[in-house]
Protein backbone atom coordinates (compact mmCIF):
# COMPACT_ATOMS: atom_id res chain seq x y z
CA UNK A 1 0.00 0.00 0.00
CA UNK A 2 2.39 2.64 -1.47
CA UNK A 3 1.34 6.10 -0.80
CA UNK A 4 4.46 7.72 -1.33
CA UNK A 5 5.15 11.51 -2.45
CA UNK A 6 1.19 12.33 -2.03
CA UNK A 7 -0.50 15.45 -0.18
CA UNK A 8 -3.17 15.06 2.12
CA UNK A 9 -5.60 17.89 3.89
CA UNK A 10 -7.30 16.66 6.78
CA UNK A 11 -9.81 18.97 9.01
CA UNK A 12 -8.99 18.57 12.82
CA UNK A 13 -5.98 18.20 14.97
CA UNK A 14 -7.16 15.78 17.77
CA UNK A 15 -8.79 12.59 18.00
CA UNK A 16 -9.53 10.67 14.63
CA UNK A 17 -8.15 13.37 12.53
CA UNK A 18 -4.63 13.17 14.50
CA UNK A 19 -4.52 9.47 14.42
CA UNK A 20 -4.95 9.24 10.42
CA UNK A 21 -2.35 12.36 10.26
CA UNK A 22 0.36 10.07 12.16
CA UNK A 23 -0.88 7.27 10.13
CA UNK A 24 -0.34 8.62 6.56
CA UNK A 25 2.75 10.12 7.58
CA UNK A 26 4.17 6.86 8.18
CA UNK A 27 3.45 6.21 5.35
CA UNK A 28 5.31 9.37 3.62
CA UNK A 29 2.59 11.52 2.95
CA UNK A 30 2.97 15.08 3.73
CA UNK A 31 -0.08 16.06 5.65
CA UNK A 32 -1.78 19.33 5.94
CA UNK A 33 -3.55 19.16 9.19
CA UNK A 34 -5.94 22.00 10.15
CA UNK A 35 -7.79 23.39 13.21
CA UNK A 36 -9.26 26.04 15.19
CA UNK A 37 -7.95 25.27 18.38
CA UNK A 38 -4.56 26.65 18.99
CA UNK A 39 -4.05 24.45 22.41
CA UNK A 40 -4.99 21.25 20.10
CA UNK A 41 -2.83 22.47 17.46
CA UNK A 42 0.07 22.98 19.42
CA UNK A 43 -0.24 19.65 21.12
CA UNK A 44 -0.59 17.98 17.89
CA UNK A 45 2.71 19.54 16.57
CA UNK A 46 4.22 17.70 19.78
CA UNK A 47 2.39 14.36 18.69
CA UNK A 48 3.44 14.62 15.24
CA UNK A 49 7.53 16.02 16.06
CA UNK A 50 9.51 13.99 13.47
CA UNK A 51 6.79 13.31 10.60
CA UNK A 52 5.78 15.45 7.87
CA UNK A 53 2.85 17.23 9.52
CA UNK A 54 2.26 20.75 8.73
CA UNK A 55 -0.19 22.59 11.01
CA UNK A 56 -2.12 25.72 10.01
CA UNK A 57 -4.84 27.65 12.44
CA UNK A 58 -8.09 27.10 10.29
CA UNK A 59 -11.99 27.87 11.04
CA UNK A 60 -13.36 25.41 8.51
CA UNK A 61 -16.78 27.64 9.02
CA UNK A 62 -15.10 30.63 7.62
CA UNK A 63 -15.15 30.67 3.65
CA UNK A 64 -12.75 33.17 2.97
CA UNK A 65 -10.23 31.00 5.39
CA UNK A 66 -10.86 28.22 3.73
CA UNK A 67 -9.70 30.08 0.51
CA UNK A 68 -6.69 31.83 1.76
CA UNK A 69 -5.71 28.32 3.31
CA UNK A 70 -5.95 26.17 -0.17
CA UNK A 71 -4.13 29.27 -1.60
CA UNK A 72 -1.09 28.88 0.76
CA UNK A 73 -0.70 25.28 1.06
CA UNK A 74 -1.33 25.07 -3.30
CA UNK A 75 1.40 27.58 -3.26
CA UNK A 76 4.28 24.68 -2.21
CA UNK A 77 1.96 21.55 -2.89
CA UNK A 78 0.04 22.58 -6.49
CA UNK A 79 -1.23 18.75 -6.10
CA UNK A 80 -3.52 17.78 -3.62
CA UNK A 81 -4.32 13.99 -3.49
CA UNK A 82 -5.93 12.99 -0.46
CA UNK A 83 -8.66 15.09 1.41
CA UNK A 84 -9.64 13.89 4.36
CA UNK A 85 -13.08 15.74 6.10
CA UNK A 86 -12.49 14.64 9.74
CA UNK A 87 -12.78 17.70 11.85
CA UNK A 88 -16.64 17.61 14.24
CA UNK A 89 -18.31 18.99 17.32
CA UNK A 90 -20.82 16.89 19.46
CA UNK A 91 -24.36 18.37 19.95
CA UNK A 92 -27.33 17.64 22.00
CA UNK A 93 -30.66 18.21 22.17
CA UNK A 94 -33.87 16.98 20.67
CA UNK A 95 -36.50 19.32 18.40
CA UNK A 96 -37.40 21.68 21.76
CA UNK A 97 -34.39 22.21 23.03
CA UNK A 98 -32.15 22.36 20.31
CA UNK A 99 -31.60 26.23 19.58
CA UNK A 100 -31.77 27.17 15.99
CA UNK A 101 -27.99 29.07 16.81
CA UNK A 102 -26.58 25.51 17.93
CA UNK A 103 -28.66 23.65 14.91
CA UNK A 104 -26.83 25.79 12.54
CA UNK A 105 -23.19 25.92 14.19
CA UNK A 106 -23.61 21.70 14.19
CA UNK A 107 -24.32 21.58 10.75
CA UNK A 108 -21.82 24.24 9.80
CA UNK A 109 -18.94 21.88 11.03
CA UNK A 110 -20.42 18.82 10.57
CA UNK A 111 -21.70 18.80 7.16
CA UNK A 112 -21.21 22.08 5.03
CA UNK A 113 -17.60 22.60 5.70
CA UNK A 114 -17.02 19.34 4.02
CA UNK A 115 -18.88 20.83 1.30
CA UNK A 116 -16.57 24.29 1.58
CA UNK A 117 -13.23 22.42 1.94
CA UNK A 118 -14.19 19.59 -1.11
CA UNK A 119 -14.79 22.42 -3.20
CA UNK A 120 -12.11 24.50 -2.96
CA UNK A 121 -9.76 21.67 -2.63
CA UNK A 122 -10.97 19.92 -5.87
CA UNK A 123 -9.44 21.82 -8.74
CA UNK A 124 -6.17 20.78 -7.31
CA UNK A 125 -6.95 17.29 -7.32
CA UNK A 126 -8.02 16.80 -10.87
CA UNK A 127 -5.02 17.36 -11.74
CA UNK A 128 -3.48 13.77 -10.60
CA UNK A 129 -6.52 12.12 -9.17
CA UNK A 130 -7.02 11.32 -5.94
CA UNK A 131 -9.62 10.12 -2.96
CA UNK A 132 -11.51 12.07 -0.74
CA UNK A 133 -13.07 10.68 2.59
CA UNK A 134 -15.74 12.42 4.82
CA UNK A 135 -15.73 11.25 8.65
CA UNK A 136 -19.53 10.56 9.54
CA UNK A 137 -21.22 8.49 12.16
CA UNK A 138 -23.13 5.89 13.15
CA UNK A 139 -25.55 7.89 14.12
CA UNK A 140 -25.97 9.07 10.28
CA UNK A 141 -27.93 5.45 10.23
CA UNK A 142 -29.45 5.15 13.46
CA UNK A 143 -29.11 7.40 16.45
CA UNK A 144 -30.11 7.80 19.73
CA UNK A 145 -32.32 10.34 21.71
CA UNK A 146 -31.49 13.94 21.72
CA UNK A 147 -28.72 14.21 19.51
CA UNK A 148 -31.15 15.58 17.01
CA UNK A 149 -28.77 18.34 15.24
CA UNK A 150 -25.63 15.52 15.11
CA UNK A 151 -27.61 13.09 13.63
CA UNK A 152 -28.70 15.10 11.49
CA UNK A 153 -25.07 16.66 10.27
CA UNK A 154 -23.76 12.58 9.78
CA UNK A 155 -27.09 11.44 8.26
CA UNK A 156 -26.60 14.71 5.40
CA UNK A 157 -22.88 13.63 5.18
CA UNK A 158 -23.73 10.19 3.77
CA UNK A 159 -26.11 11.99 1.08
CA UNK A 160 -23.12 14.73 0.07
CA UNK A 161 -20.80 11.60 -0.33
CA UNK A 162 -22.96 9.87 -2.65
CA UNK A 163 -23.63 13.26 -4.71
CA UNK A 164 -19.89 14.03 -5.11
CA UNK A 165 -18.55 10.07 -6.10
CA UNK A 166 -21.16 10.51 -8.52
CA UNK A 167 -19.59 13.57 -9.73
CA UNK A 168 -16.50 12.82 -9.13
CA UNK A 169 -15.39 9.64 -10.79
CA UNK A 170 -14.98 11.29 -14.05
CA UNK A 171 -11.99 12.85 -12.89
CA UNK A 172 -10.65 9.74 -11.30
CA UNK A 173 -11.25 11.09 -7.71
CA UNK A 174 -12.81 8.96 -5.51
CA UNK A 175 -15.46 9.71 -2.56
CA UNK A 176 -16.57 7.58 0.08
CA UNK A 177 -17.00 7.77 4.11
CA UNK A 178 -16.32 5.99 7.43
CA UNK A 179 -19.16 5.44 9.96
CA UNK A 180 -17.48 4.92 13.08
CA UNK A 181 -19.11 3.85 16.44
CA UNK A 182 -17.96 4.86 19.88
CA UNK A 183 -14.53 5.31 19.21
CA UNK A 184 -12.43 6.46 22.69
CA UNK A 185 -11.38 9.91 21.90
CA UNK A 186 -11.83 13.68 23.35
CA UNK A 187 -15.16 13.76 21.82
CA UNK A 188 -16.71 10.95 23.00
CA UNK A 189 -14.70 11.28 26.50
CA UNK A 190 -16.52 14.64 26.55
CA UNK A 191 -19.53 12.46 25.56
CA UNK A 192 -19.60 10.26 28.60
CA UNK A 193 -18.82 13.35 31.06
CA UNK A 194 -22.21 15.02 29.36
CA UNK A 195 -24.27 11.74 30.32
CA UNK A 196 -22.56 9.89 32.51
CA UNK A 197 -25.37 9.44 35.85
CA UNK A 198 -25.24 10.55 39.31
CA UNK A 199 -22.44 8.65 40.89
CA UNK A 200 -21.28 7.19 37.50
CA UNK A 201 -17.33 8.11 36.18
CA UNK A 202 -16.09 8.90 32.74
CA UNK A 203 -14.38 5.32 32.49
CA UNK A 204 -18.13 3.72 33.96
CA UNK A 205 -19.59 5.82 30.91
CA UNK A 206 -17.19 4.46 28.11
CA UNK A 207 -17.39 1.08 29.34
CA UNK A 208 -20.98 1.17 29.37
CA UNK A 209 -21.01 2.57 25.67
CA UNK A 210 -18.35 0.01 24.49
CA UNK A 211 -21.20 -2.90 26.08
CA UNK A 212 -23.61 -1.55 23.51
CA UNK A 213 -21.68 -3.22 20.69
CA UNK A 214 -21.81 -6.57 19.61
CA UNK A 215 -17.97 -6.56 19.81
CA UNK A 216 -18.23 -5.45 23.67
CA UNK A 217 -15.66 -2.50 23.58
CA UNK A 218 -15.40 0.83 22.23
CA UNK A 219 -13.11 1.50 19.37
CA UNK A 220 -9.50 2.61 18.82
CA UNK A 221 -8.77 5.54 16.94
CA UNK A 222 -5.91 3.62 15.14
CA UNK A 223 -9.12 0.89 13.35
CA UNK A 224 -10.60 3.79 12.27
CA UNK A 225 -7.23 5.80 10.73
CA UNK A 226 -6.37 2.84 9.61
CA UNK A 227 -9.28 1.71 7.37
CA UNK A 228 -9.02 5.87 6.14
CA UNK A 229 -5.81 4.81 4.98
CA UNK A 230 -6.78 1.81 2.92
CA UNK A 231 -9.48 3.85 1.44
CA UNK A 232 -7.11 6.45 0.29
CA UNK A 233 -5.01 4.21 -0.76
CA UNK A 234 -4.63 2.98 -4.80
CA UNK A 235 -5.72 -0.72 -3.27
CA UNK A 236 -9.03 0.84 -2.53
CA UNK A 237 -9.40 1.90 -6.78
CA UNK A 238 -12.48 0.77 -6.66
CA UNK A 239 -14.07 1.54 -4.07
CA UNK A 240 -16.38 4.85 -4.87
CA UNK A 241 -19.76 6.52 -3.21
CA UNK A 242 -19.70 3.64 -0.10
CA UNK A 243 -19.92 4.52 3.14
CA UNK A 244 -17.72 1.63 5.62
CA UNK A 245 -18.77 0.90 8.99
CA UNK A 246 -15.98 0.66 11.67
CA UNK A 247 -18.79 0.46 14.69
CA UNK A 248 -18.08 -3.15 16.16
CA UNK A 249 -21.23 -4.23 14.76
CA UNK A 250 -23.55 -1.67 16.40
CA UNK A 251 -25.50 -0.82 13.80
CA UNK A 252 -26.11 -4.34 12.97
CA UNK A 253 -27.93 -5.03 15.72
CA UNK A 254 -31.77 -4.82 16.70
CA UNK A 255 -32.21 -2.33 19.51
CA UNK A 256 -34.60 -4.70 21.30
């Protein structure tokens, strides 16, 4: 799985999105890894010391960013090959209490700035071809309660996917996305302090959520970069417009 010499954009600098940066740059890619956090950012420059990581402050809400961003990266690396739409924010709340402020924010991260980034990004793809993957969710199949905006984000992301693989193939780009489960990162350990009960730790939370899946466990953020990898990779040609579950079987399951 040779992925030598290629470029790679990928939204985030923590969790899933730092995982897959390590993991391609093992593989000699240079990465392009972007985020809004600076404190995330600068830790990830520490996780990343020694590999070809390049971090850049980024607020993948913010068209004109986005622009200014592709500009200065295009200006060293004219080629872009792999674009990888990883970067998210967790939401709750069902139809009453979700504000129409944190609806939009949620979908504005979620969903259309893998729209924003995919287009800018894509003239500078055609060029050599490439593969594009867009980090959804589980949830985007089946959710639970009051995580109405969220599911709603992952469910659109599936949708988006589809529409550009369509589109895409033509220029030998290919599209797909990864549905992962409860993976342990800082989103879902923020995700068991939000609903972990009276009494009831973090570690009691994320062993409760890992019990919800066939496989017993949560995930690793390594199964997840590394099936990104293979789908970026020329051993995934033809593979186009799928979505791949990497959920321990969760969504497999009856929820009776």
């Amino acid at each position: 799985m040779s992925l030598k010499k290629r470029v790679a954009i990928i939204t985030g600098s923590s969790g899933i999105a730092l995982e897959t940066a390590k993991t391609l740059a093992k593989q000699n890619v240079m990465v392009h890894l972007c985020g809004i956090d600076k404190t995330l950012n600068d830790a990830a420059v520490k996780a990343c010391a020694g590999l070809s990581v390049s971090l850049h402050l980024l607020d993948i809400t913010k068209e004109d960013q986005i622009k200014q961003f592709v500009s200065d990266v295009t200006k060293t690396d004219s080629n872009i090959n792999i674009l990888i739409n990883a970067a998210g924010v967790q939401a709750y709340g069902d139809i009453e209490t979700t504000t129409p402020d944190a609806f939009d924010k949620t979908m504005d991260v979620n969903f259309r700035s893998y729209y924003l980034m995919s287009h800018y990004i894509y003239p500078f793809m055609k060029a050599t071809g490439g593969a594009i993957v867009n980090v959804s969710s589980a949830q985007g199949h089946s959710n639970q309660n009051n995580v109405l905006a969220y599911a709603t984000a992952k469910g659109a992301v599936h949708a988006l996917t589809r529409a550009m693989a369509v589109d895409a193939a033509k220029d030998n780009i290919r599209e797909n996305s990864v549905s992962p489960g409860s993976i342990r990162t800082p989103l879902l350990e923020y995700s068991a302090e939000q609903l972990a009960k009276d009494g009831q730790s973090v570690e009691d939370t994320i062993k409760k959520f890992g019990e919800s899946h066939p496989i017993g466990r949560v995930g690793t953020m390594h199964e997840v970069a590394a099936l990104i990898t293979f789908l970026v990779s020329d051993d995934a040609g033809f593979c186009v417009g799928g979505d791949y579950k990497v959920d321990g079987g969760l969504t497999a399951q009856l929820g009776v």
